[in-house]
Each structure stands twice: as C-alpha cells, then as structure tokens.
N, C-alpha and C. Protein backbone atom coordinates (compact mmCIF):
# COMPACT_ATOMS: atom_id res chain seq x y z
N UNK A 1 -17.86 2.47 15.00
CA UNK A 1 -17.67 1.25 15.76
C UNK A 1 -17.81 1.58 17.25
N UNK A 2 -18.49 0.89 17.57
CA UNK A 2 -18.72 1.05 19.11
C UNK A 2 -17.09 0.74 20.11
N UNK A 3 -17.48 1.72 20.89
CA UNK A 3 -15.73 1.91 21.73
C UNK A 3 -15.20 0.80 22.36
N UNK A 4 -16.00 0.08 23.27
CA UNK A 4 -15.68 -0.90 23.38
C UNK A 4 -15.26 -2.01 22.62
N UNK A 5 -15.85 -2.00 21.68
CA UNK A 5 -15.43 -3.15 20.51
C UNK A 5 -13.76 -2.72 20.28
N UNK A 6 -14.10 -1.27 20.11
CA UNK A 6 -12.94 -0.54 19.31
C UNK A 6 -11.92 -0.97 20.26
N UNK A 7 -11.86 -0.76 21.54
CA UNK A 7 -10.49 -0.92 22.59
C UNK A 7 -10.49 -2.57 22.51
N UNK A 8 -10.83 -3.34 22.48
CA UNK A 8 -11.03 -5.07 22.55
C UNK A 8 -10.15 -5.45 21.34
N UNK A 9 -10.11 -4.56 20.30
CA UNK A 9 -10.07 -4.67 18.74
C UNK A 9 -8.42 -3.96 19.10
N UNK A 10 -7.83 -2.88 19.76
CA UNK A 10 -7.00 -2.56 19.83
C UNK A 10 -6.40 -3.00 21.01
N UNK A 11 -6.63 -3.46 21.93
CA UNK A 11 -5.62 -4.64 22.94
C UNK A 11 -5.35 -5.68 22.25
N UNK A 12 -6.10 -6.33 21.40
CA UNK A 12 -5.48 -7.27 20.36
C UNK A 12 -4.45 -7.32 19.79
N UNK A 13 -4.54 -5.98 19.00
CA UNK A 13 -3.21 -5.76 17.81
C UNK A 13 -1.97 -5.63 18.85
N UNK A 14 -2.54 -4.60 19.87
CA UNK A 14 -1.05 -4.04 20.83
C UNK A 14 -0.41 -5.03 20.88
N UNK A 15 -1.39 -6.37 21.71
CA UNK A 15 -0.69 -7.73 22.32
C UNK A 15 -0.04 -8.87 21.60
N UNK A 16 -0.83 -8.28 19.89
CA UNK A 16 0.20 -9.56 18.84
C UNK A 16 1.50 -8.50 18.61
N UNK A 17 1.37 -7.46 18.51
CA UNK A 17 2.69 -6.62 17.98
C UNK A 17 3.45 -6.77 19.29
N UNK A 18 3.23 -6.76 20.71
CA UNK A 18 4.23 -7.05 21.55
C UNK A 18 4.96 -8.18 21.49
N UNK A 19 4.13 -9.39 21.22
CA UNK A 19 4.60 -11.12 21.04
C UNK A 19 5.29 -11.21 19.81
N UNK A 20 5.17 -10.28 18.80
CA UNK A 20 6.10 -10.17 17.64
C UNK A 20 6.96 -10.08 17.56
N UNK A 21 7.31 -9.35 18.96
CA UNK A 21 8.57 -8.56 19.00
C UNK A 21 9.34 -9.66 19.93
N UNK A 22 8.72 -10.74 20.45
CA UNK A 22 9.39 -11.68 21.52
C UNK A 22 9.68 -12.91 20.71
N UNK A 23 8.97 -13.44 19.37
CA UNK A 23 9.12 -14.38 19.11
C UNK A 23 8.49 -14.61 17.94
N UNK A 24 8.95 -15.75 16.65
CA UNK A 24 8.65 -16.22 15.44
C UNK A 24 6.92 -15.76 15.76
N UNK A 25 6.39 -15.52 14.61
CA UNK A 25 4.55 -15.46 14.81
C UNK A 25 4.05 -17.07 14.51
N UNK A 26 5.11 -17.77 13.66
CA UNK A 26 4.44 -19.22 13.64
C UNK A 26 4.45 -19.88 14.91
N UNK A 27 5.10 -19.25 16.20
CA UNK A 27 5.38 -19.76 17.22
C UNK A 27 3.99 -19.38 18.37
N UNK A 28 3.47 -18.42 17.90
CA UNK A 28 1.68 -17.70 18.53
C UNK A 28 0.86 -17.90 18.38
N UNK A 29 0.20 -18.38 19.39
CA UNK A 29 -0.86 -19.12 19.34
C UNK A 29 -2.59 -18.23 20.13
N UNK A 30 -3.47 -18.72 19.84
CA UNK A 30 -4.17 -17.81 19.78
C UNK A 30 -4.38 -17.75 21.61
N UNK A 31 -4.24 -18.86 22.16
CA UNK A 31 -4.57 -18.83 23.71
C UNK A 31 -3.55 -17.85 24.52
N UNK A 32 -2.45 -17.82 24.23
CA UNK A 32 -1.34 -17.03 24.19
C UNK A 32 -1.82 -15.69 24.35
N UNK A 33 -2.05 -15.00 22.83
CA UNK A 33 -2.43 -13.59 22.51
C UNK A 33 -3.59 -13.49 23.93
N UNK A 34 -4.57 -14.60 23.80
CA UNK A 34 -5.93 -14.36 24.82
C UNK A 34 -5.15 -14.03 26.19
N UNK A 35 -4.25 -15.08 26.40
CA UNK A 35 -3.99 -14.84 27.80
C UNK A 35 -3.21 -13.50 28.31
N UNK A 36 -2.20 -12.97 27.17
CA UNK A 36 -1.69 -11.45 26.92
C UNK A 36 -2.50 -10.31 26.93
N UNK A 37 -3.71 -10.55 26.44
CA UNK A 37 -4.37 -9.83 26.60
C UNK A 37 -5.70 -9.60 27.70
N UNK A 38 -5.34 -10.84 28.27
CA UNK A 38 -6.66 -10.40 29.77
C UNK A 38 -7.79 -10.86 28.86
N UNK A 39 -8.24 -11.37 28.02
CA UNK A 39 -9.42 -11.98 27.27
C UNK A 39 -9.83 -13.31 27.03
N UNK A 40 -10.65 -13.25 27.00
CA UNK A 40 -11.22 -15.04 26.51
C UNK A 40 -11.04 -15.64 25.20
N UNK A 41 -10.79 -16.66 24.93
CA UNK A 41 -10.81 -16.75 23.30
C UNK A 41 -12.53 -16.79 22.51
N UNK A 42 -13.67 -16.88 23.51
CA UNK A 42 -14.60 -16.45 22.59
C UNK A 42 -14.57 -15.22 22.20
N UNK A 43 -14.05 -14.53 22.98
CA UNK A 43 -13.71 -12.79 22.49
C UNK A 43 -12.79 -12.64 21.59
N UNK A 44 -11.72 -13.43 21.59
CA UNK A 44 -11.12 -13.03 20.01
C UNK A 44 -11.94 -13.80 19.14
N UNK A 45 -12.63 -14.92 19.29
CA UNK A 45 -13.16 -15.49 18.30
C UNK A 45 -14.20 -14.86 17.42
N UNK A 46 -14.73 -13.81 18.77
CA UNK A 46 -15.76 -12.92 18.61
C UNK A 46 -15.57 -12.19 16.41
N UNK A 47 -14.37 -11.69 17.00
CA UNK A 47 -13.55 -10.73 16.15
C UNK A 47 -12.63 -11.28 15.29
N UNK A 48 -12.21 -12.31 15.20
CA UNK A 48 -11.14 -12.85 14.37
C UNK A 48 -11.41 -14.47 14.35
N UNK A 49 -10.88 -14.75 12.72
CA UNK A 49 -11.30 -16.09 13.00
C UNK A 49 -9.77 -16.88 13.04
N UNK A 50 -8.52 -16.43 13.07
CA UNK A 50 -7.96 -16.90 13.43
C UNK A 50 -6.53 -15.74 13.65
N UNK A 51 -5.27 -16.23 13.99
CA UNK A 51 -4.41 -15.19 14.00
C UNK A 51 -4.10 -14.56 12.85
N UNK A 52 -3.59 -15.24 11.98
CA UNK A 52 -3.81 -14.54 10.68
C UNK A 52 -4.72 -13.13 10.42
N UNK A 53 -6.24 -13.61 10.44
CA UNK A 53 -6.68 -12.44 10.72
C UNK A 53 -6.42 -10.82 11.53
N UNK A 54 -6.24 -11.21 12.51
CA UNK A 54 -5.39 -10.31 14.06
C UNK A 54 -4.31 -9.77 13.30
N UNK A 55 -3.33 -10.50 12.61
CA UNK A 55 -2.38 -9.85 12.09
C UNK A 55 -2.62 -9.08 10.74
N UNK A 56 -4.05 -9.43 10.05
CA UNK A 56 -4.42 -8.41 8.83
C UNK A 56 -4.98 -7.32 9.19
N UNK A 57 -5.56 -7.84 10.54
CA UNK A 57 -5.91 -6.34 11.02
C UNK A 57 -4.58 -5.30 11.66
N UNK A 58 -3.95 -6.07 12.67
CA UNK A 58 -2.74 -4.93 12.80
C UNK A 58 -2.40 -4.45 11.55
N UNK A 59 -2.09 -5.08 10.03
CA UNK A 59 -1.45 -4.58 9.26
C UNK A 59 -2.29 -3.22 9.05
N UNK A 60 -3.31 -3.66 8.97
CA UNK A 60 -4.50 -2.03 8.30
C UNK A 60 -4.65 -1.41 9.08
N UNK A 61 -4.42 -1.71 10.77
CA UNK A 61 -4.22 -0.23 11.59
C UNK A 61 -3.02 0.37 11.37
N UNK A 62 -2.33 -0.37 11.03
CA UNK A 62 -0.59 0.31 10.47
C UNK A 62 -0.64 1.44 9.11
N UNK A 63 -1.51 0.48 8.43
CA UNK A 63 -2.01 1.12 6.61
C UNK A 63 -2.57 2.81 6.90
N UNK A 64 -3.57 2.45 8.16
CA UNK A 64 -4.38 3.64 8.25
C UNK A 64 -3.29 5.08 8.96
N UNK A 65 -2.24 4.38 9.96
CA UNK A 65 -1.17 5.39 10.26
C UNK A 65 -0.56 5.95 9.21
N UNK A 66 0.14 5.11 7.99
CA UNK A 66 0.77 5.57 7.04
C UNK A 66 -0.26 6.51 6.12
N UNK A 67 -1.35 5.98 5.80
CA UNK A 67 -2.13 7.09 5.11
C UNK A 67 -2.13 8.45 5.62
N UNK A 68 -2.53 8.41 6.98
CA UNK A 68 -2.38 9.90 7.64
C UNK A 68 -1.25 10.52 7.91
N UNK A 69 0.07 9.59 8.34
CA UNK A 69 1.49 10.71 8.12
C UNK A 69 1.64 11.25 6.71
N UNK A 70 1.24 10.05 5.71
CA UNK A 70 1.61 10.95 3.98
C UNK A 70 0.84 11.92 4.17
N UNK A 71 -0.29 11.88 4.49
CA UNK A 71 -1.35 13.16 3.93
C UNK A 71 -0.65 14.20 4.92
N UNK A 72 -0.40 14.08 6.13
CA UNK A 72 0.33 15.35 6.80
C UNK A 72 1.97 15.96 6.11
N UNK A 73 2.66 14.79 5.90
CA UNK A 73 4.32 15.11 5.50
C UNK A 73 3.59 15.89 3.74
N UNK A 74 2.64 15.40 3.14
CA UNK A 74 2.54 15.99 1.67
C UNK A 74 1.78 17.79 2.17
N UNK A 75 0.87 17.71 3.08
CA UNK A 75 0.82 18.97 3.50
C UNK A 75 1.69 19.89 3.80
N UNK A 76 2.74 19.20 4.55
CA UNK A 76 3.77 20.01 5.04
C UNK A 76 4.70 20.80 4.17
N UNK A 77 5.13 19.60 2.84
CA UNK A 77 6.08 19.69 2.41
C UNK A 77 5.84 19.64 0.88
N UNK A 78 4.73 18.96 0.47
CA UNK A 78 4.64 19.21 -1.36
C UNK A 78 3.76 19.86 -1.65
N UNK A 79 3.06 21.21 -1.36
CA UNK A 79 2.11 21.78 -1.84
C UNK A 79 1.76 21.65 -3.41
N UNK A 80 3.19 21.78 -4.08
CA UNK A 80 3.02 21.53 -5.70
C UNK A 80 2.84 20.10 -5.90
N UNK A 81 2.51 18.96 -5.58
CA UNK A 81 2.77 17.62 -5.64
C UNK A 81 3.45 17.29 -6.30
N UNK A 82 4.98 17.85 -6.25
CA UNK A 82 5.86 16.42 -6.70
C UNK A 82 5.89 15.17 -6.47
N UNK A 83 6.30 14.78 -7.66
CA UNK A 83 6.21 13.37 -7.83
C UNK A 83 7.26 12.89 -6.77
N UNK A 84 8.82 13.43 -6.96
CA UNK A 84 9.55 12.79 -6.19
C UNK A 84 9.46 12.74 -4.99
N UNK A 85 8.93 14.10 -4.14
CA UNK A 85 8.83 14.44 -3.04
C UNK A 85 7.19 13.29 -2.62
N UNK A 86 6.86 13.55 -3.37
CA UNK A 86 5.65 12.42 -3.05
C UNK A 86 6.15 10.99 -2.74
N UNK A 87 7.03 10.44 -3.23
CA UNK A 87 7.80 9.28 -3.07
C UNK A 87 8.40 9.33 -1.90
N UNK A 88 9.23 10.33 -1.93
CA UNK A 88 9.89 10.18 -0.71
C UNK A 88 9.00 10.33 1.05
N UNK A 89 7.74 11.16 0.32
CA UNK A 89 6.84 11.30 1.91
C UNK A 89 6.25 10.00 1.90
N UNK A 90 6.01 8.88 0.86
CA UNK A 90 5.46 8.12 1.66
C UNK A 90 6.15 6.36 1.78
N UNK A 91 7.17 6.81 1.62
CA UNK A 91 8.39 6.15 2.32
C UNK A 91 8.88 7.02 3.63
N UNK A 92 8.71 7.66 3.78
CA UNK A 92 8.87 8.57 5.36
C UNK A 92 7.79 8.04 6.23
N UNK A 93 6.79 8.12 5.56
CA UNK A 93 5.57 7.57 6.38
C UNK A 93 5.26 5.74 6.82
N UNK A 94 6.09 5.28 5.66
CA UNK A 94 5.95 3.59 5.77
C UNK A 94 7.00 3.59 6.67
N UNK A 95 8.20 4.37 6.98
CA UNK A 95 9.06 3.88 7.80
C UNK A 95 8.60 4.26 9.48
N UNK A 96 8.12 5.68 9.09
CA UNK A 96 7.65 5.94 11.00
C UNK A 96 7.01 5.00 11.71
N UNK A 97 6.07 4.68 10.66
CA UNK A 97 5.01 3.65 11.23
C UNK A 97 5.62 2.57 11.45
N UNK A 98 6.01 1.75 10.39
CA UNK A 98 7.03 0.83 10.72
C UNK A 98 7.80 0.67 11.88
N UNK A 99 8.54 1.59 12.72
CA UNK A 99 9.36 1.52 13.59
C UNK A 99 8.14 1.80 14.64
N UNK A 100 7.37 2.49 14.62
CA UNK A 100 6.42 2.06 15.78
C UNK A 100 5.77 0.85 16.03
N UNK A 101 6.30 -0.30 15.00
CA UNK A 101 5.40 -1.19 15.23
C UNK A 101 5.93 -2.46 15.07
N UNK A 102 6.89 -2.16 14.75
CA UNK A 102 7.60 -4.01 14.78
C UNK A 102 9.60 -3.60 14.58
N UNK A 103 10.10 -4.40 15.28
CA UNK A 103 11.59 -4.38 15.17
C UNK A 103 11.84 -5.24 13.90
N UNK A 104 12.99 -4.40 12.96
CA UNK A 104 13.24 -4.79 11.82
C UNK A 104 14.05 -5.73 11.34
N UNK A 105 14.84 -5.74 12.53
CA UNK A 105 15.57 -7.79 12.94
C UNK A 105 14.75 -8.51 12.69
N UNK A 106 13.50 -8.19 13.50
CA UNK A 106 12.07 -9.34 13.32
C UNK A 106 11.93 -10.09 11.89
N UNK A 107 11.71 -8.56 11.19
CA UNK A 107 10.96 -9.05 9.62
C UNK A 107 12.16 -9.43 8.76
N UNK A 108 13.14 -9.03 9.35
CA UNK A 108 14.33 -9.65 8.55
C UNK A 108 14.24 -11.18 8.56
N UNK A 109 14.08 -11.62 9.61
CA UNK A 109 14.69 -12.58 9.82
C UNK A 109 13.58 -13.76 10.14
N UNK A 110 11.95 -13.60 9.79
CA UNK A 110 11.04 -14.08 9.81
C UNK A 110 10.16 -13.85 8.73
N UNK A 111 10.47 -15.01 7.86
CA UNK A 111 9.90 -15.42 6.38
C UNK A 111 8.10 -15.18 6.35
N UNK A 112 7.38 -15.71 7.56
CA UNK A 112 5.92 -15.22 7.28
C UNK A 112 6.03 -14.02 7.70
N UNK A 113 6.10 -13.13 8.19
CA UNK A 113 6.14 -12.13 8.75
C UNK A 113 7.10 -10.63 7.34
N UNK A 114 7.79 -11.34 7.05
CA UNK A 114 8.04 -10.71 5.61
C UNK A 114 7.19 -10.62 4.68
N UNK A 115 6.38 -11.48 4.31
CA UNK A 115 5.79 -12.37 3.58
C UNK A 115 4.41 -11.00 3.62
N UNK A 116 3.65 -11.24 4.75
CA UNK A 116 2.41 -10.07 5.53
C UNK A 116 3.16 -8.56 5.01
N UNK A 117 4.52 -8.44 5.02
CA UNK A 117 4.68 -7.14 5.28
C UNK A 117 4.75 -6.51 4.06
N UNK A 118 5.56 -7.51 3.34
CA UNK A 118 5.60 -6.89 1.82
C UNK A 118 4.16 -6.90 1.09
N UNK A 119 3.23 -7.63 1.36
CA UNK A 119 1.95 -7.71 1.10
C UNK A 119 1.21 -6.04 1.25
N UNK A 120 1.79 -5.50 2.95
CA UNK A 120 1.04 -4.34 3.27
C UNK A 120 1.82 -3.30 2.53
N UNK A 121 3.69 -3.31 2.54
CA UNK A 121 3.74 -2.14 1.88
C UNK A 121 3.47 -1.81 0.35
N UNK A 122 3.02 -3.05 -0.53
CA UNK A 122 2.80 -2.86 -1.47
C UNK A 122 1.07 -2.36 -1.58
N UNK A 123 0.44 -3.00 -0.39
CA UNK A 123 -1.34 -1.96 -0.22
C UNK A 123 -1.06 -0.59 -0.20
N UNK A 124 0.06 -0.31 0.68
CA UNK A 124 0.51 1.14 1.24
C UNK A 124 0.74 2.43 -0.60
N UNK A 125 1.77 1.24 -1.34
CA UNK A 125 2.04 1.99 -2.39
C UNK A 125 0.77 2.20 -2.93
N UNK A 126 0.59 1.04 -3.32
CA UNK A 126 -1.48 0.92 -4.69
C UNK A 126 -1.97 2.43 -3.59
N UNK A 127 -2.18 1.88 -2.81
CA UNK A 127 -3.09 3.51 -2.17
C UNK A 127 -2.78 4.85 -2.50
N UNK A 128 -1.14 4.74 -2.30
CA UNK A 128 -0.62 5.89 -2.53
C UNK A 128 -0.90 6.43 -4.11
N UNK A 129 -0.97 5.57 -5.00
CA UNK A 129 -0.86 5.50 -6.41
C UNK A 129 -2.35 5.75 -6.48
N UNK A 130 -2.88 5.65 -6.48
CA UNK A 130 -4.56 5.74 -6.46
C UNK A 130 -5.33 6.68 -5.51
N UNK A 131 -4.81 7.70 -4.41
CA UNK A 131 -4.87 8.59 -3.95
C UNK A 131 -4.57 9.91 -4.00
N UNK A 132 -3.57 9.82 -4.91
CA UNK A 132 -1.91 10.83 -5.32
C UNK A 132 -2.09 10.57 -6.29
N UNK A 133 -2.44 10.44 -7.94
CA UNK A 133 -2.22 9.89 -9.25
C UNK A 133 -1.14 10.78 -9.07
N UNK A 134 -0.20 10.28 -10.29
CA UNK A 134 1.27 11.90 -10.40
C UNK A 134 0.83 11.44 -11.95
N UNK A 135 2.02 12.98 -12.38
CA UNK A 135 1.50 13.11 -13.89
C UNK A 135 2.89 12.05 -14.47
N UNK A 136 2.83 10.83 -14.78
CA UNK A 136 4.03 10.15 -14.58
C UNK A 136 3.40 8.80 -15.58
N UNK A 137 4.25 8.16 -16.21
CA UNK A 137 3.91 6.79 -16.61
C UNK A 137 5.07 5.98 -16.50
N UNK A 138 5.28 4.80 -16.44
CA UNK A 138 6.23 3.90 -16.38
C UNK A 138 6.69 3.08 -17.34
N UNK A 139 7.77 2.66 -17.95
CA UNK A 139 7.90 2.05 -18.83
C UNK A 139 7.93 0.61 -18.75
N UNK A 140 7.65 -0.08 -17.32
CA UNK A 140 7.22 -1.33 -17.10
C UNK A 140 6.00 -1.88 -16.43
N UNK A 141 5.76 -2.58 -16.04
CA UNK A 141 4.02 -2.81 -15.67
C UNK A 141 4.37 -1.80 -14.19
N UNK A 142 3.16 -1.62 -13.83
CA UNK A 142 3.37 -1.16 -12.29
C UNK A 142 3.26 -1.71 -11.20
N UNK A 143 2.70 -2.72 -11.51
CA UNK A 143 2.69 -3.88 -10.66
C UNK A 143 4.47 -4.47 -10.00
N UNK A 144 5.32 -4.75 -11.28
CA UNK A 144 6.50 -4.93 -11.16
C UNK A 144 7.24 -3.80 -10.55
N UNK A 145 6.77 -2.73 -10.95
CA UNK A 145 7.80 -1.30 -10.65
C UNK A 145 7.58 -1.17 -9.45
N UNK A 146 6.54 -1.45 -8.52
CA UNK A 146 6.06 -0.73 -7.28
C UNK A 146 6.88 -2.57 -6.72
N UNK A 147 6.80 -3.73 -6.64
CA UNK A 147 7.17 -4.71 -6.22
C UNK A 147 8.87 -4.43 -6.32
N UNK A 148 9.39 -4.21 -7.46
CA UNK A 148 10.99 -3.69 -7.23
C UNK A 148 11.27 -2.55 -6.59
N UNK A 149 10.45 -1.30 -6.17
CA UNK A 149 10.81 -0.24 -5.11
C UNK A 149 10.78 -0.55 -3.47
N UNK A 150 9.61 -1.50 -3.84
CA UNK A 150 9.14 -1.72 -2.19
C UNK A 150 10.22 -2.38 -1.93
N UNK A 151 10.55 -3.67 -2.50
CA UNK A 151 11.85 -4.89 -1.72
C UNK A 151 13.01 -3.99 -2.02
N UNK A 152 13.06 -3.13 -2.80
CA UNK A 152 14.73 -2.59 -3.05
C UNK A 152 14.88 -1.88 -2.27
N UNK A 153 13.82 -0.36 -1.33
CA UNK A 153 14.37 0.25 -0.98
C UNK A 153 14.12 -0.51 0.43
N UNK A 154 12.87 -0.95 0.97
CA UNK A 154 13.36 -1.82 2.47
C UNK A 154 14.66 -2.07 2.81
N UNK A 155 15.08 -2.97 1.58
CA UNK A 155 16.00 -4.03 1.93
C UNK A 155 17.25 -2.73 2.18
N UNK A 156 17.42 -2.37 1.44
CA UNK A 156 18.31 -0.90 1.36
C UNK A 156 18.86 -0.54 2.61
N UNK A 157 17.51 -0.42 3.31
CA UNK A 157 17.55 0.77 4.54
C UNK A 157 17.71 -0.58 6.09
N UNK A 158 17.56 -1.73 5.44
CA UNK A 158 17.78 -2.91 6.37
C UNK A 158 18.92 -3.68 6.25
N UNK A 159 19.81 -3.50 5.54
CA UNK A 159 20.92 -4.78 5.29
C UNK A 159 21.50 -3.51 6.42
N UNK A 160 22.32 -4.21 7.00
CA UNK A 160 22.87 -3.79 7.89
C UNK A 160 25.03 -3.86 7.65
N UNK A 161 25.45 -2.47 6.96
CA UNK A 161 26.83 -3.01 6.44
C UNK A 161 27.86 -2.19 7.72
N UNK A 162 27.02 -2.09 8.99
CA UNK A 162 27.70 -1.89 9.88
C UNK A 162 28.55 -0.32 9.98
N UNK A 163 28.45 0.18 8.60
CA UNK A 163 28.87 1.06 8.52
C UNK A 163 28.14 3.04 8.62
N UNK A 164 26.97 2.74 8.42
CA UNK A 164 25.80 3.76 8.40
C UNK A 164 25.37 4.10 9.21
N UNK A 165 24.98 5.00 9.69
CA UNK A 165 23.68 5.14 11.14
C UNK A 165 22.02 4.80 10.24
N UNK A 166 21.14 4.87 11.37
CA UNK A 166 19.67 4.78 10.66
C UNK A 166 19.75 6.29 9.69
N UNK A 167 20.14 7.43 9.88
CA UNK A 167 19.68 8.52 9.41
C UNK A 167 20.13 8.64 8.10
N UNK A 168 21.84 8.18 8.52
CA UNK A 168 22.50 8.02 6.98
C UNK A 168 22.45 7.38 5.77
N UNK A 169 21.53 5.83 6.42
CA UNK A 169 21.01 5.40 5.65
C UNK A 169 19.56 6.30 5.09
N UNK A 170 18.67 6.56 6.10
CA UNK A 170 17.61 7.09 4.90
C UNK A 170 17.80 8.29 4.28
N UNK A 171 18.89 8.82 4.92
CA UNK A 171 19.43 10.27 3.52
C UNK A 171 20.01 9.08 1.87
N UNK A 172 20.69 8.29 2.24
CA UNK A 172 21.21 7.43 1.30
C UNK A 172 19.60 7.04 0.18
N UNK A 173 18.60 6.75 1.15
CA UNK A 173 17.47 6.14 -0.06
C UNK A 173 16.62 7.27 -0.51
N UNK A 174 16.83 8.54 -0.18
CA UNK A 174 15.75 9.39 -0.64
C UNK A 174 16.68 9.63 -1.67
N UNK A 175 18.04 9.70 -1.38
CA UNK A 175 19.03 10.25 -2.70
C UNK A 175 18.45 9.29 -3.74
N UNK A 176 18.45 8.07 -3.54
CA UNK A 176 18.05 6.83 -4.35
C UNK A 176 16.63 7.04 -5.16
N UNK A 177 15.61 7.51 -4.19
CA UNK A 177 14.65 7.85 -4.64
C UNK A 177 14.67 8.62 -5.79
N UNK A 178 15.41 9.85 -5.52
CA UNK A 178 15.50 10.88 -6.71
C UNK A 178 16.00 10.02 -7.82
N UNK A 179 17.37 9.08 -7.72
CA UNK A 179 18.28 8.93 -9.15
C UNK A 179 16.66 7.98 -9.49
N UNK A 180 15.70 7.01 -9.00
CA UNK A 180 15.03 6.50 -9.48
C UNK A 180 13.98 6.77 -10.80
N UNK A 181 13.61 8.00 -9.61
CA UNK A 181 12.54 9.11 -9.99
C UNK A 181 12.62 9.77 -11.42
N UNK A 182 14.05 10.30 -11.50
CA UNK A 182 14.14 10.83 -12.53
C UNK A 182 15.16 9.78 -13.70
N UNK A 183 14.88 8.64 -13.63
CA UNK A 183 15.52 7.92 -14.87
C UNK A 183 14.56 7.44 -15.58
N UNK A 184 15.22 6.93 -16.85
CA UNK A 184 13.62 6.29 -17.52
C UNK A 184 13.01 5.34 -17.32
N UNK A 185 12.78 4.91 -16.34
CA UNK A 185 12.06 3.84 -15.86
C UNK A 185 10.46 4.81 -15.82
N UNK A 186 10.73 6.04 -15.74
CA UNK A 186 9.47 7.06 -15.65
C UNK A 186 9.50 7.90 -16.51
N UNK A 187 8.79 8.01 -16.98
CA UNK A 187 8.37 8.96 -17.96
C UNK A 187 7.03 10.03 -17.66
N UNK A 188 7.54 11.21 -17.27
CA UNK A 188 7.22 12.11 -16.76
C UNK A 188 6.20 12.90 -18.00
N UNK A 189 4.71 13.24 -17.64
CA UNK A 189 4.33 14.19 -18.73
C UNK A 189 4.85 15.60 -18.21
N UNK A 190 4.81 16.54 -19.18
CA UNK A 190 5.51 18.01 -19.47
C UNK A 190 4.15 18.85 -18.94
C-alpha cells in the first residue's frame, strides 16, 4: 500500500479511537472524525464508505496487533505448543492490544461498540484456532465454546467488584483458563 494512503488510513483509525474514548460512537459523525483529523470528507469517502467501515478497519488494525503479540508471547513462551499456554497467550495478546486501544468503561457501557468488539474477539479466536490447530476436540460446537470463552472471560476481567487490582484479576483468569482447559468441555488427544 502506498505510504501515503497508508498514514491517511492510519490518522483515521487514531482519530475514531480518540473520539471513542470521548463519547458514545452512535454519537460520531463522519464530519467530526474529518474535522479531527485535518481531512476532507472526500478523503474519507475516498477510503470508507461510511463510519462503520473506519471502525472495521480499526478493528483489523487491532486483529493484526493481536496476531503478532500471540506469535511473539507463543515464541517466547510455548515452544512445545500447549494448548493451555496457547490460550492463555492469546488472551494476553487480546488484552494488550485492547488496552492500547479503547478504555474498557467505554465497551462496557456502549452496546454498539460491544456489539463490534465481541464480533473482533471472536475473529481474533477463529484465527487463533485456524493458525494454532491444538491436538484438542470439544464436546460442544465451537462456535458456542469460543462465544462462551470470549464473553466469560472479558466480562471476568471487566466487572469491576472493587476488590482486585487489573493484575489480580488476570492472574484470576489464566487460573480460569487452566480449570477450563483441562475439564471436559475438551477433550484432549494423547
């Protein structure tokens, strides 16, 4: 992609993920983002046909961060590819990214914006699952299994019981991870 395009394409995302962070996204409007960003709206029009779009694209520059922290944290740390440890790196990786990119009050508390997100971390898993096969089968569809990990452990590491730090909570979901990992909901080949 030509660089220019490429930086035009990335003042975009920066300037909807900043306005994300200021206000509802049903509340953003595309003249808005233009004017945030020093651009014309034939120039976003150029590139997007509406916000929606802008925001499928931030999601897949997000997708493309998480792909590359898993592939680094699985370098680092699962040479044998465990399964569990595989789980847990790329929930390490959906969360880094995550916090680089949107405040989690936000998505709490903004139904479309949930809506986009659970959409991406469930792209995030399929990838992972289709990049990573593990030697593993499930005893329910996977469709369902990967839709009950994604909202269970988010929500997990987001309800807020006042009592946890951020860290304690994600020591709390990798523990989670494991009791998951190894119950029969999976069925592990030998």
């Amino acid at each position: 992609m030509d660089k220019r395009i490429q930086k035009t394409k990335d003042n975009f995302r920066a300037t909807l993920s900043q306005l994300i962070q200021e206000k509802p996204f049903e509340k953003i409007n595309v003249k808005e983002i233009c004017e945030r960003a020093h651009t014309s709206r034939v120039t976003f029009y150029t590139y997007y046909g509406d916000k929606y779009d802008l925001l499928s694209d931030l999601f897949d520059s997000i997708k493309e961060q998480v792909k590359e922290n898993f592939k680094t944290l699985q370098e680092k740390t699962n040479p044998s590819n465990s399964f569990v440890t595989s789980l847990k790196n790329i929930l390490t990786a959906v969360m880094t990214s995550e916090s680089a990119s949107f405040s989690t009050t936000y998505l709490v508390n903004n139904m479309d914006m949930t809506y986009f997100y659970f959409r991406f971390l469930m792209d995030c898993v399929g990838q992972f699952e289709i990049e990573y096969p593990q030697e593993s089968r499930t005893s329910y569809p996977l469709q369902k299994i990967n839709a009950f990990i994604v909202l269970g452990l988010w929500g997990f590491l987001h309800v807020d019981d006042g009592k946890t730090t951020e860290k304690e909570s994600m020591d709390d979901v990798m523990h989670l991870i494991e009791d998951i990992a190894s119950s029969n909901i999976f069925q592990h080949d030998k």
